[in-house]
C-alpha atoms as a PDB file:
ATOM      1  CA  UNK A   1     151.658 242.891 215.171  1.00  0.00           C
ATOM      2  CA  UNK A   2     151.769 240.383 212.595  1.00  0.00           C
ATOM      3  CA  UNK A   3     148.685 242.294 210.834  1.00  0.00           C
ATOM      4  CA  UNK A   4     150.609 245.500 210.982  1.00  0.00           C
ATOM      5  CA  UNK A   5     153.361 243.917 209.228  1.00  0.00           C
ATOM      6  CA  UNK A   6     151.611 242.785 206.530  1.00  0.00           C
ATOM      7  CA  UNK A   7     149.867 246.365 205.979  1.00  0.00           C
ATOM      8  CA  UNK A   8     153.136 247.980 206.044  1.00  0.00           C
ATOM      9  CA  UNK A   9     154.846 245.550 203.887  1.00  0.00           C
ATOM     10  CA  UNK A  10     151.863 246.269 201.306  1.00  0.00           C
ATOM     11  CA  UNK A  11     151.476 250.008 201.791  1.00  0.00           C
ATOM     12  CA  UNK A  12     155.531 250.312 200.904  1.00  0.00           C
ATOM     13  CA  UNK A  13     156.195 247.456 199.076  1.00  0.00           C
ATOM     14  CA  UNK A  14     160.407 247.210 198.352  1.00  0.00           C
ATOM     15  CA  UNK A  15     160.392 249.736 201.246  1.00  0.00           C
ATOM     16  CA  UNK A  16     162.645 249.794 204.468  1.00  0.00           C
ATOM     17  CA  UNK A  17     164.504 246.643 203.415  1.00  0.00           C
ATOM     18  CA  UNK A  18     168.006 247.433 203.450  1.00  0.00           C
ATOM     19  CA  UNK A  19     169.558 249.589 206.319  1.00  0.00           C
ATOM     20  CA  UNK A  20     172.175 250.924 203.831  1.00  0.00           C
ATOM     21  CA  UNK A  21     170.093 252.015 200.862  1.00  0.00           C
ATOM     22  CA  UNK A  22     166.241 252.804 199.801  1.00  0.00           C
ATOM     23  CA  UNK A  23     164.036 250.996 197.231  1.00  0.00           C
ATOM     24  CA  UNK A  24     165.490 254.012 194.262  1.00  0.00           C
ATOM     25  CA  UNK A  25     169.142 253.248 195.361  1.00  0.00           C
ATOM     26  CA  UNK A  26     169.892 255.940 197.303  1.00  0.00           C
ATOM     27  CA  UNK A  27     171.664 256.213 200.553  1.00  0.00           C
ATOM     28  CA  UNK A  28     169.554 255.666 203.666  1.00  0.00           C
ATOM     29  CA  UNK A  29     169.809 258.627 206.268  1.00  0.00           C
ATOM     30  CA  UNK A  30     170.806 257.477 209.754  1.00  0.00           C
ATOM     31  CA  UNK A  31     171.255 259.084 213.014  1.00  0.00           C
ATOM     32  CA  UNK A  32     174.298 259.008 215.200  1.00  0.00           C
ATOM     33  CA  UNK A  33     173.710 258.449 219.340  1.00  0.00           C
ATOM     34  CA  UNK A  34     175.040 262.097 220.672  1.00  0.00           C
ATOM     35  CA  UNK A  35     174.878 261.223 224.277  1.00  0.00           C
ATOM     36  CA  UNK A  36     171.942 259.993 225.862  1.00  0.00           C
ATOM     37  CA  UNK A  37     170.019 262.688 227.852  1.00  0.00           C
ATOM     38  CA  UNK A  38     166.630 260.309 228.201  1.00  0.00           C
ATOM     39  CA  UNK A  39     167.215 257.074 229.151  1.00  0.00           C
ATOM     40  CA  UNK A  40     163.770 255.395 228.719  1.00  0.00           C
ATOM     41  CA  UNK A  41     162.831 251.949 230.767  1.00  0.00           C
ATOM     42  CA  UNK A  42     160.208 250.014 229.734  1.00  0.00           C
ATOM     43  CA  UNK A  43     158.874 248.720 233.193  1.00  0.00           C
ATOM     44  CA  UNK A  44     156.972 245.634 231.146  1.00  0.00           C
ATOM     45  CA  UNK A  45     154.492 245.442 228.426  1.00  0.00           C
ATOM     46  CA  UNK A  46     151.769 244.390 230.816  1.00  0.00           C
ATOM     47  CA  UNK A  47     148.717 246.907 231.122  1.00  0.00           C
ATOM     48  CA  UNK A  48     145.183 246.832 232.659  1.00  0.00           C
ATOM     49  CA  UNK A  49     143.932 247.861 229.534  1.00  0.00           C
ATOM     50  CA  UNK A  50     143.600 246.778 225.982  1.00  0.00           C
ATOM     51  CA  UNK A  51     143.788 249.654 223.229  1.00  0.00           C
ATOM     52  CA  UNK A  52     142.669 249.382 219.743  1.00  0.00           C
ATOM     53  CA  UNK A  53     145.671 251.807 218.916  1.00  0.00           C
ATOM     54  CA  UNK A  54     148.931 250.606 220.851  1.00  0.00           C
ATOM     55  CA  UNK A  55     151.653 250.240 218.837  1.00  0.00           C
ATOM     56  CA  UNK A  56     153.321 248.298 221.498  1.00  0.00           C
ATOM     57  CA  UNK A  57     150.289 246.033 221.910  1.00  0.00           C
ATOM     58  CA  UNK A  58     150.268 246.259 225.649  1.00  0.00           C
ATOM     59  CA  UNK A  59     147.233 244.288 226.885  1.00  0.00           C
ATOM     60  CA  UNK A  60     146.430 242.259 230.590  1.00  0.00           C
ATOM     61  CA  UNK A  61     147.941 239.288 228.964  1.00  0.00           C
ATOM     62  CA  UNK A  62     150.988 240.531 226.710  1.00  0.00           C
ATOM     63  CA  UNK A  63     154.219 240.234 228.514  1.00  0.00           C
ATOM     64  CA  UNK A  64     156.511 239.707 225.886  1.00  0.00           C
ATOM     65  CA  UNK A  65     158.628 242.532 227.778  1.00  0.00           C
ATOM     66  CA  UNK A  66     158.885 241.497 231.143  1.00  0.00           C
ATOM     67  CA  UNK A  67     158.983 242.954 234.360  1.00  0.00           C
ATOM     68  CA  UNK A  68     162.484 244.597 234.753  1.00  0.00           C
ATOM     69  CA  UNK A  69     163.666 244.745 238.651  1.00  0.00           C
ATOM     70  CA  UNK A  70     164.673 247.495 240.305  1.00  0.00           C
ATOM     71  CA  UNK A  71     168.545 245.959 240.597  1.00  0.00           C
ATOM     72  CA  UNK A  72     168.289 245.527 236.444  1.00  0.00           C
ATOM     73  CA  UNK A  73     167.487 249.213 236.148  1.00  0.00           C
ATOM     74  CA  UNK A  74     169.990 251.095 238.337  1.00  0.00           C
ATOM     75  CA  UNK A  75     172.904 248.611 236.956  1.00  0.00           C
ATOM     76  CA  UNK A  76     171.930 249.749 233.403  1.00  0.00           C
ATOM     77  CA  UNK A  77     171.527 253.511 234.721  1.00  0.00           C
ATOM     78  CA  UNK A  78     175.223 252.834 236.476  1.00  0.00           C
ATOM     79  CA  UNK A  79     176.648 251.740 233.511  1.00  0.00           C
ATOM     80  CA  UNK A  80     174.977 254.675 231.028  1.00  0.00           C
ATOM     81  CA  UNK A  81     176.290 257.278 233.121  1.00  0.00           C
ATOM     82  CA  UNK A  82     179.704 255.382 233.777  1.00  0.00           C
ATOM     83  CA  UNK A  83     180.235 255.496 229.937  1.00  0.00           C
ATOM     84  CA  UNK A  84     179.761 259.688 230.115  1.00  0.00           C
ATOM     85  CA  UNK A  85     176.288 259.845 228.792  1.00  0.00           C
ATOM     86  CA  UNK A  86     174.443 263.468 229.696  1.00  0.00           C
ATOM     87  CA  UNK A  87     171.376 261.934 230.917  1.00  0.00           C
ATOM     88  CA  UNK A  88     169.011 264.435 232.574  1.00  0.00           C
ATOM     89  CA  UNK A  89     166.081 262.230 232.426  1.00  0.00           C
ATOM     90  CA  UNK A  90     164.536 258.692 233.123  1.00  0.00           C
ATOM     91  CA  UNK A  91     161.356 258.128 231.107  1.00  0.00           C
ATOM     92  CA  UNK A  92     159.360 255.153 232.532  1.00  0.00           C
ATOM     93  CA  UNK A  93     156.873 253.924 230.192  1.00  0.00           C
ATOM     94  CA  UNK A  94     154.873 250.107 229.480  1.00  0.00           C
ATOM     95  CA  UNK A  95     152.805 248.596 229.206  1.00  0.00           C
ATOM     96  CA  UNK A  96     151.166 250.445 232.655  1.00  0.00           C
ATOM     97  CA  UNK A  97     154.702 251.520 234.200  1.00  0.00           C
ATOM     98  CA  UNK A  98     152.525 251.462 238.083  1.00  0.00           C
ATOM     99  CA  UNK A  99     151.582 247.328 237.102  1.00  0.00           C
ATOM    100  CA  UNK A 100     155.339 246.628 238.103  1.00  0.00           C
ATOM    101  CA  UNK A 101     155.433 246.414 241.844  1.00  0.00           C
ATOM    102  CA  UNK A 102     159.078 246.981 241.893  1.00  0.00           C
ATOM    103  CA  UNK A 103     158.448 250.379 239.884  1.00  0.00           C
ATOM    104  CA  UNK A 104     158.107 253.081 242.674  1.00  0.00           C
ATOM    105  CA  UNK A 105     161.644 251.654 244.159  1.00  0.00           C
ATOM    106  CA  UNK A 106     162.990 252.361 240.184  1.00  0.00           C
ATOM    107  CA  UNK A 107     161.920 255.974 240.522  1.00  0.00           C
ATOM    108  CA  UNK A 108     163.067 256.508 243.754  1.00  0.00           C
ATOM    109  CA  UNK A 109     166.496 255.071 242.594  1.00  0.00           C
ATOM    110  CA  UNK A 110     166.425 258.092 239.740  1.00  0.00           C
ATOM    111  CA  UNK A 111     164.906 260.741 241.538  1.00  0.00           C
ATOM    112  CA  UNK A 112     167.899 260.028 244.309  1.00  0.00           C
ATOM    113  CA  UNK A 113     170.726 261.022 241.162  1.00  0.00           C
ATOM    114  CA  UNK A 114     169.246 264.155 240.977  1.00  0.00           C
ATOM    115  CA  UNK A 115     167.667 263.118 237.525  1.00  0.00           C
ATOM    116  CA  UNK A 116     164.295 264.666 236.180  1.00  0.00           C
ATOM    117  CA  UNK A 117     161.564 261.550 235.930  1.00  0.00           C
ATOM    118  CA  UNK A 118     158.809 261.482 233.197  1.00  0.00           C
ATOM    119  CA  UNK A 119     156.265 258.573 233.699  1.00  0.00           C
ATOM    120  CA  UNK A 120     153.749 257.961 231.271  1.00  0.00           C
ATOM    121  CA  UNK A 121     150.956 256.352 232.800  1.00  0.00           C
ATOM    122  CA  UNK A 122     146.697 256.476 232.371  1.00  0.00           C
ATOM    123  CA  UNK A 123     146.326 257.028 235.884  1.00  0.00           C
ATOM    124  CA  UNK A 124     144.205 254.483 236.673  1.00  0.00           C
ATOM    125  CA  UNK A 125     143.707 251.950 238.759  1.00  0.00           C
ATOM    126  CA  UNK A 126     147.077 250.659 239.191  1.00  0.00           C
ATOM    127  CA  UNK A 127     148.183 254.146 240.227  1.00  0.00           C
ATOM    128  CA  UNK A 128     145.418 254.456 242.553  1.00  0.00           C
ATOM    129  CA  UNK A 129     146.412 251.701 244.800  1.00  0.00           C
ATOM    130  CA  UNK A 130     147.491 252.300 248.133  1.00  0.00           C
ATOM    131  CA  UNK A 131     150.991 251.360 247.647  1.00  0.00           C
ATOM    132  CA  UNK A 132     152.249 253.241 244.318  1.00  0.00           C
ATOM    133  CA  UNK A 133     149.795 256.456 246.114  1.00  0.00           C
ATOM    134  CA  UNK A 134     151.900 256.669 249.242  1.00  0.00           C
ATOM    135  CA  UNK A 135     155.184 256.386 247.302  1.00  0.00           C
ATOM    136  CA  UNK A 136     154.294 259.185 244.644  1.00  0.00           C
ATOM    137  CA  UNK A 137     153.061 261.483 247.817  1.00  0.00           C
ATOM    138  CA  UNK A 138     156.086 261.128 249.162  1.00  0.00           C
ATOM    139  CA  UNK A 139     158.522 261.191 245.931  1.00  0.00           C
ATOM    140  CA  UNK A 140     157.156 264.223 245.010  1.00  0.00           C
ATOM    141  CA  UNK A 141     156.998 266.513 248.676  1.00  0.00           C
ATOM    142  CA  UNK A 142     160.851 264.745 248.656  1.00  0.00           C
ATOM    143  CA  UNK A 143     161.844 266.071 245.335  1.00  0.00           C
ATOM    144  CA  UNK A 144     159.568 268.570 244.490  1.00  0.00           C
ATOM    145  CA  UNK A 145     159.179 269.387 240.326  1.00  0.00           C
ATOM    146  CA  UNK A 146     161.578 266.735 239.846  1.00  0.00           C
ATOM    147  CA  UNK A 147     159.048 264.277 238.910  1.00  0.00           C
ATOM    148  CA  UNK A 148     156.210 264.241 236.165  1.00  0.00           C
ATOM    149  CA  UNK A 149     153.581 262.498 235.362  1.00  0.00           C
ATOM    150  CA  UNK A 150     152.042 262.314 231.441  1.00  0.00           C
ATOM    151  CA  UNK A 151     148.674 260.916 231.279  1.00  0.00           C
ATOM    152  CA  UNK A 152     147.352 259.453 228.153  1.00  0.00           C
ATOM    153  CA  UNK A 153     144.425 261.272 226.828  1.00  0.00           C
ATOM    154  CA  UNK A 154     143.630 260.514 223.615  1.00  0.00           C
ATOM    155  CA  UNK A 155     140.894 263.060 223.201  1.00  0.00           C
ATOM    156  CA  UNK A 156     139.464 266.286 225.484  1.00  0.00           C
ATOM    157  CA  UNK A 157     135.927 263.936 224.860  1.00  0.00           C
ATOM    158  CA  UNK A 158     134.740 261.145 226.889  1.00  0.00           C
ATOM    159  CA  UNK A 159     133.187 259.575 223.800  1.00  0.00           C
ATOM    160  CA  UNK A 160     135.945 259.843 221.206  1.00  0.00           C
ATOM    161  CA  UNK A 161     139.068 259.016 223.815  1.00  0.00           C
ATOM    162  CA  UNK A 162     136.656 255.505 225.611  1.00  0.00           C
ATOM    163  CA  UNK A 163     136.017 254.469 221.898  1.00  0.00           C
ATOM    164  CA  UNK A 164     139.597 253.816 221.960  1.00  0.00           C
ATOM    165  CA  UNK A 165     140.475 252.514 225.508  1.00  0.00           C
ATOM    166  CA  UNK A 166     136.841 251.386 226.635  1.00  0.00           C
ATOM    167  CA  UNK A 167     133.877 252.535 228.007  1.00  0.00           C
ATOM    168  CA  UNK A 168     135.017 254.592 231.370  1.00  0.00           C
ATOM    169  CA  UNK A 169     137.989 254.970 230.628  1.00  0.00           C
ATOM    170  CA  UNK A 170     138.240 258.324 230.644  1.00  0.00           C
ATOM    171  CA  UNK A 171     136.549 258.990 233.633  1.00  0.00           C
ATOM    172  CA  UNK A 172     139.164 256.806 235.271  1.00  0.00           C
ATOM    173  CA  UNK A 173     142.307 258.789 234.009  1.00  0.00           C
ATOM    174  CA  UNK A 174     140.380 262.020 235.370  1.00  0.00           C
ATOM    175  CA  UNK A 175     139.778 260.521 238.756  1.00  0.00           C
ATOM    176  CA  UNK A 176     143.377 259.635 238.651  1.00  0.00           C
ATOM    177  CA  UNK A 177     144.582 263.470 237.251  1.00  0.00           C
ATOM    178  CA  UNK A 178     141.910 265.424 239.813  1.00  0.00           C
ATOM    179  CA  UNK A 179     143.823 263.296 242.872  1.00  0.00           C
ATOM    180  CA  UNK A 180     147.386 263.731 241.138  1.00  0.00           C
ATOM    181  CA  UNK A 181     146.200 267.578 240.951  1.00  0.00           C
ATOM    182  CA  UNK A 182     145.772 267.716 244.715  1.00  0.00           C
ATOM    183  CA  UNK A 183     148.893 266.552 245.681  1.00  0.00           C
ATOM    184  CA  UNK A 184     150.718 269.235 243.586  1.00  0.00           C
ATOM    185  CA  UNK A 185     152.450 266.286 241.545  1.00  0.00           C
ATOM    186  CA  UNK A 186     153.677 268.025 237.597  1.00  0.00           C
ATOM    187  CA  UNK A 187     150.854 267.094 235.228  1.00  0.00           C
ATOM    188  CA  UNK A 188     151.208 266.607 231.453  1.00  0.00           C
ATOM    189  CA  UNK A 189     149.200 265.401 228.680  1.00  0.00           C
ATOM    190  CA  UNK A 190     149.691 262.975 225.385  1.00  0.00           C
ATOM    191  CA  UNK A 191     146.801 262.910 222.896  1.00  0.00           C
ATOM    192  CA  UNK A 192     146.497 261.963 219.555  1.00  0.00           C
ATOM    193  CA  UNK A 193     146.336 263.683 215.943  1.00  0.00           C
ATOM    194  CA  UNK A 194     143.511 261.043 214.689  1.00  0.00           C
ATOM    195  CA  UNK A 195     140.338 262.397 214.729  1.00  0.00           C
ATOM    196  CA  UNK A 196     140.924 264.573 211.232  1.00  0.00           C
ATOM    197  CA  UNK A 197     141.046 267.775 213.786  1.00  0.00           C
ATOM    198  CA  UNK A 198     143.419 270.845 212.856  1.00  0.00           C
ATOM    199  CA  UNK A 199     145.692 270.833 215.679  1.00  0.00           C
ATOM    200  CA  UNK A 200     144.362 274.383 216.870  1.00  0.00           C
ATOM    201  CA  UNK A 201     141.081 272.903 217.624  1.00  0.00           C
ATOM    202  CA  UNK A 202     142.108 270.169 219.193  1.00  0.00           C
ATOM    203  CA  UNK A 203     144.543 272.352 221.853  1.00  0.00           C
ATOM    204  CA  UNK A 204     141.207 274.471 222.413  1.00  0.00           C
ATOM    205  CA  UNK A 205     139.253 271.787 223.058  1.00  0.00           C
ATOM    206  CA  UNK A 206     142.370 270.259 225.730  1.00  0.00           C
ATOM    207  CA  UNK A 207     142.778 273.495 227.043  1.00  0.00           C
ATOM    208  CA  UNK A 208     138.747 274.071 227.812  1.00  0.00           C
ATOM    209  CA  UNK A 209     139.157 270.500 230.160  1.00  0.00           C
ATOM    210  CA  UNK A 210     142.143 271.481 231.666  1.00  0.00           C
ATOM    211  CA  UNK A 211     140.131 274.760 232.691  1.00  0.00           C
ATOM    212  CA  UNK A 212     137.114 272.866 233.796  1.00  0.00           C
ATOM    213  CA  UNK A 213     139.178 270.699 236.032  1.00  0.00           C
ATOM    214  CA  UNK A 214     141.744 273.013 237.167  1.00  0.00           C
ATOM    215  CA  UNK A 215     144.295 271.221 235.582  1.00  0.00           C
ATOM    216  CA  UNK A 216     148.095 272.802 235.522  1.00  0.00           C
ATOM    217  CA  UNK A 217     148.995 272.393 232.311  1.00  0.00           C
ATOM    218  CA  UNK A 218     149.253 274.846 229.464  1.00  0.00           C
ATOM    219  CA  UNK A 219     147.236 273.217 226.287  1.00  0.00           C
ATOM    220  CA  UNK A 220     149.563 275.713 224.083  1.00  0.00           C
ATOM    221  CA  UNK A 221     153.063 274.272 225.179  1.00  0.00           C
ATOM    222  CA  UNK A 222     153.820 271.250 223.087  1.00  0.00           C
ATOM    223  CA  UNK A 223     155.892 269.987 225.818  1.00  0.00           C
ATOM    224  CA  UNK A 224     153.201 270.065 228.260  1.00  0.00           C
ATOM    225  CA  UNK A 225     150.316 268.765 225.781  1.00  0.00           C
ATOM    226  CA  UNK A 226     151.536 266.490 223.222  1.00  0.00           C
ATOM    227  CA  UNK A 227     149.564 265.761 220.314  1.00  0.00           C
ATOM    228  CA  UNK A 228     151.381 262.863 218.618  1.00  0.00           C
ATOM    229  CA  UNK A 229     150.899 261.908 214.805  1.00  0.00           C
ATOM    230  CA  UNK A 230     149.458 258.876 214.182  1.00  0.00           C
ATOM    231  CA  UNK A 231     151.322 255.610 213.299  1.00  0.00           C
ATOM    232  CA  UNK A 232     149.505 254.502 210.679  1.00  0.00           C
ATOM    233  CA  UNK A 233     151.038 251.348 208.867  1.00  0.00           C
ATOM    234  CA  UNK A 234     148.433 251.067 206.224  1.00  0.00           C
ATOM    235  CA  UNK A 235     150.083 254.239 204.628  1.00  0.00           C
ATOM    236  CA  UNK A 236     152.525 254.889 202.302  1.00  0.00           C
ATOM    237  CA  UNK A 237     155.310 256.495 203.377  1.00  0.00           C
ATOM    238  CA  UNK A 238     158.486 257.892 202.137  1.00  0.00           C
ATOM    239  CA  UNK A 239     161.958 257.014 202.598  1.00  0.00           C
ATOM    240  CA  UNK A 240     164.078 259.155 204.930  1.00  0.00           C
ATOM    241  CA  UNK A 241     167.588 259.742 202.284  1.00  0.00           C
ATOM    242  CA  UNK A 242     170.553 261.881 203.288  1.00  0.00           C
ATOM    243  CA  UNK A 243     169.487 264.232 201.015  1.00  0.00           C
ATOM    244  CA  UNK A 244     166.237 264.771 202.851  1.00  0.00           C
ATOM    245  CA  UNK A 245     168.166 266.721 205.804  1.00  0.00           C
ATOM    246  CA  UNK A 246     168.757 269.536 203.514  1.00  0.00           C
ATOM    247  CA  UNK A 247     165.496 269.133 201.883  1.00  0.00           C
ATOM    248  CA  UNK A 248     163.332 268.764 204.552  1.00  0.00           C
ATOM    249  CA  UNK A 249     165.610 271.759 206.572  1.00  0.00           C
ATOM    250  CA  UNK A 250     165.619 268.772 209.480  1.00  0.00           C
ATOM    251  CA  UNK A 251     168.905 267.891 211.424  1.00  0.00           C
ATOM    252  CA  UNK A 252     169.642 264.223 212.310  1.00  0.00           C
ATOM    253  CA  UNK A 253     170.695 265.380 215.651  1.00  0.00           C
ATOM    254  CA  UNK A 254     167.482 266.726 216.624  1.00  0.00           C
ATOM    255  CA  UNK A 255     165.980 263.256 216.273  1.00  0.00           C
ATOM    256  CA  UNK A 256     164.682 261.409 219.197  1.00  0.00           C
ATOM    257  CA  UNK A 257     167.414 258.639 218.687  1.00  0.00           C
ATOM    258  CA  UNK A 258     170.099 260.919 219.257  1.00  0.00           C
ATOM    259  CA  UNK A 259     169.920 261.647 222.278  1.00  0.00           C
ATOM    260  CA  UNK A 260     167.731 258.495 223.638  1.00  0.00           C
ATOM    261  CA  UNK A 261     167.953 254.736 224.116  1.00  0.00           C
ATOM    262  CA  UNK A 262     165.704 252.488 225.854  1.00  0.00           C
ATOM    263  CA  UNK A 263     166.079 249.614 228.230  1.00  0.00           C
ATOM    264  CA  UNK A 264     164.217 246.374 227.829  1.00  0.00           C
ATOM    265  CA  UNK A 265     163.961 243.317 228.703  1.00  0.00           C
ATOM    266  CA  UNK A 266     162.401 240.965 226.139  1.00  0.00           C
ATOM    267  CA  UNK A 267     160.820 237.443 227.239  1.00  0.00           C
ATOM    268  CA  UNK A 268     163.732 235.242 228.120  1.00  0.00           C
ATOM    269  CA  UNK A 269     166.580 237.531 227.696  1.00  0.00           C
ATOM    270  CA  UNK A 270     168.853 239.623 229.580  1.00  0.00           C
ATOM    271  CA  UNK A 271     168.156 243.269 229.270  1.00  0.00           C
ATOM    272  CA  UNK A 272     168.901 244.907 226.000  1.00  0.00           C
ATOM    273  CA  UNK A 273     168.940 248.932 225.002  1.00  0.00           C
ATOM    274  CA  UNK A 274     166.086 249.326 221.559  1.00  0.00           C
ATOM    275  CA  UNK A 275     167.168 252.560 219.873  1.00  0.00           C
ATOM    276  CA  UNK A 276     163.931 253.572 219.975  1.00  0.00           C
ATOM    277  CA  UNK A 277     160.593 253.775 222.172  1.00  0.00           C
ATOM    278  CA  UNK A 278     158.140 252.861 219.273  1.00  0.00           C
ATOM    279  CA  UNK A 279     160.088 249.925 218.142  1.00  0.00           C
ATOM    280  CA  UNK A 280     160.873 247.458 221.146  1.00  0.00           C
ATOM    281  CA  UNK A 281     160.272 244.144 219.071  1.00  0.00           C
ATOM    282  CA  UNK A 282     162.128 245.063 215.447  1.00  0.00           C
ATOM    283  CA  UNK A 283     165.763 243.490 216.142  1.00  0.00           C
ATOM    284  CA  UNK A 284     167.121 245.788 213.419  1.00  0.00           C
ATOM    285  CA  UNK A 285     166.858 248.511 216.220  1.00  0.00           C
ATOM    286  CA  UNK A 286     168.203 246.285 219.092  1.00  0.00           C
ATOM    287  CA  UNK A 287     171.599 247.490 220.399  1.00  0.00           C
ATOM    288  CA  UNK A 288     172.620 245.236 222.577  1.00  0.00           C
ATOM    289  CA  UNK A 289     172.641 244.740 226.108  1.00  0.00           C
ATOM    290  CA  UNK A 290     175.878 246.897 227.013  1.00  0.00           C
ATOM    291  CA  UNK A 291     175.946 250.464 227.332  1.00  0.00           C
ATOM    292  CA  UNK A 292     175.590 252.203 224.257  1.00  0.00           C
ATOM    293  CA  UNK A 293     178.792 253.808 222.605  1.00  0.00           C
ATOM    294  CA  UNK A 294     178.065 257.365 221.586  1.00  0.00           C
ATOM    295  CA  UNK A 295     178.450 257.784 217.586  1.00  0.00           C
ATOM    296  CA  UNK A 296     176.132 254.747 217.371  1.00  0.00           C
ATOM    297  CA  UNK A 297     174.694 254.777 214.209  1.00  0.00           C
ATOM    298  CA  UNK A 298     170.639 253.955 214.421  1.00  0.00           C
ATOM    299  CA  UNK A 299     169.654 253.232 210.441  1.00  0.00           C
ATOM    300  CA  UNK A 300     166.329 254.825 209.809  1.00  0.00           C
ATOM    301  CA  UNK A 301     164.847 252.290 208.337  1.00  0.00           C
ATOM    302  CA  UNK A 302     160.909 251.613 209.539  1.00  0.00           C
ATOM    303  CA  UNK A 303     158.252 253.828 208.724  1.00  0.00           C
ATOM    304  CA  UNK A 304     157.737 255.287 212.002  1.00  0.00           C
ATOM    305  CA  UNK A 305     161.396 256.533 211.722  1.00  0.00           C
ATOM    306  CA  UNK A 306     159.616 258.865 208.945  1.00  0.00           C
ATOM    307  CA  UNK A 307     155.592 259.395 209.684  1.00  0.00           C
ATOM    308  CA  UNK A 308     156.614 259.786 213.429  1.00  0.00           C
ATOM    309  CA  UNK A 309     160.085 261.701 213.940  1.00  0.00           C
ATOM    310  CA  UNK A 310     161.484 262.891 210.556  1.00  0.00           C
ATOM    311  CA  UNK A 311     158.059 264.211 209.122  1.00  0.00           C
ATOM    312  CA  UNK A 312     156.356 263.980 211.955  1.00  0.00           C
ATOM    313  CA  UNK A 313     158.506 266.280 213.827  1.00  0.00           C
ATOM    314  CA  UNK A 314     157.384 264.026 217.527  1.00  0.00           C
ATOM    315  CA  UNK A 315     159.715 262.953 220.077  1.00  0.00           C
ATOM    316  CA  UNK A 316     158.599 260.707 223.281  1.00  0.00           C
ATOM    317  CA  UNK A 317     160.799 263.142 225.655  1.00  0.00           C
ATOM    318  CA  UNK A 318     160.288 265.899 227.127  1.00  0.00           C
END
């Protein structure tokens, strides 16, 4: 992280500084919280894998978000929906969400509301076990097509996507999709834009797997395949100015941080809501640990509020 910081600081240099206004002096855009309709939970940054890419750094070892309980979760969920927030949706996301043993009681808990669940998971290992198996079996013939699962494939390739996340890797995630496919549990993909493909190959190439394996999911539908743009913080990026809405022909409150907050619960601390999924550890998106107030004003001032959402046009939810 620290490493990333430095590249950032020297790819923008006098960049993302002040919340208020950009390096030329002119007023920062910013986003105001509409109602969240995804509440995202960050089950713990723990994961049985190490990735070269993770922006969150999740590794066997890092635990610098720790293991929320099931209690934590549906108190937070009470209180978001107490203060009249639409939420349709629980995202669950780590670290490896299915490393938490208290996780499959946190979905339960949502699916129970009547809320949709999105996990994002690499189906493997930790899913496989005997214990997290028997409770998605039996979430999903309980609630059927209220739950889905997005699996992280990085690439349609063996060799491109284990170069990434380690030799087998891939295999692993299939294993876990082919059994997830037999159960009739909602499938969904995230890959990545960073192999220099045009995004047209790259859905070919998904959608030629998902044939092979008789895999559910429509390589076409953005909400079913998600290609995400990389976050690369060795690049120079621009500043996101209110004049850039009009510009750009962009909305503020189509961004991901209107209508989303996530739950956390950093090393040491009581859980806290982070404006945003990609930036759990910057305190200039921490918004405290009551539930947020919608009008909530989210600065955007990181590069991933530009390369990612603004420019990038991504969004974690569904």
């Amino acid at each position: 992280m620290k490493d990333e910081i430095a590249a950032a600081g020297a790819a923008n240099s006098g960049k993302f500084i002040d919340p208020q206004v950009t390096a030329d002096g002119d007023t920062r855009a910013s986003v105001a919280l509409t109602g969240i309709r995804t509440l995202w939970v960050n089950t713990g940054t723990l994961c049985n894998i190490a990735c070269s890419h993770c922006y969150i750094e999740s590794s066997p070892t890092n635990d610098a978000l720790v293991y929320l309980s099931a209690e934590e979760v549906s108190a937070h969920l009470d209180a978001v929906l107490a203060a009249g927030h639409p939420v349709e949706e629980v995202g669950f996301t780590g670290g490896e969400p299915f490393m938490n043993p208290a996780f499959p009681a946190m979905v339960e808990d949502a699916l129970r509301r009547g809320l949709r669940v999105l996990i994002l998971t690499n189906a493997m290992k930790p899913m496989m076990r005997p214990v997290p198996q028997e409770a998605i079996q039996r979430l999903n013939a309980l609630y059927p097509g209220q739950m889905e699962l997005r699996i992280s494939l990085d690439h349609y390739t063996a060799s491109v996507h284990d170069e990434e996340r380690g030799l087998g890797s891939f295999l692993s995630s299939l294993t876990g999709m082919r059994w997830l496919r037999d159960i009739g549990v909602t499938l969904s993909v995230a890959g990545r834009g960073f192999t220099g493909e045009d995004e047209a190959s790259q859905r070919a190439g998904y959608a030629a797997l998902f044939a092979e394996e008789g895999f559910k999911i429509d390589a076409y539908d953005p909400a079913r395949c998600v290609i995400f743009p990389e976050m690369d913080m060795n690049a120079p990026v621009p500043e996101i100015t209110t004049a850039c809405w009009g510009i750009l022909n962009k909305r503020p409150e189509d961004q991901m941080c209107a209508t989303s907050r996530m739950l956390v619960k950093r090393k040491g601390e009581a859980p806290a809501y982070a404006a945003c999924t990609l930036l759990p550890y910057d305190r200039g998106f921490d918004m405290g640990p009551e539930a947020p107030e919608v009008g909530q004003e989210v600065a955007l001032n990181h590069p991933h509020c530009a390369k990612f959402c603004v420019l990038g046009g991504a969004s974690c939810s569904v």
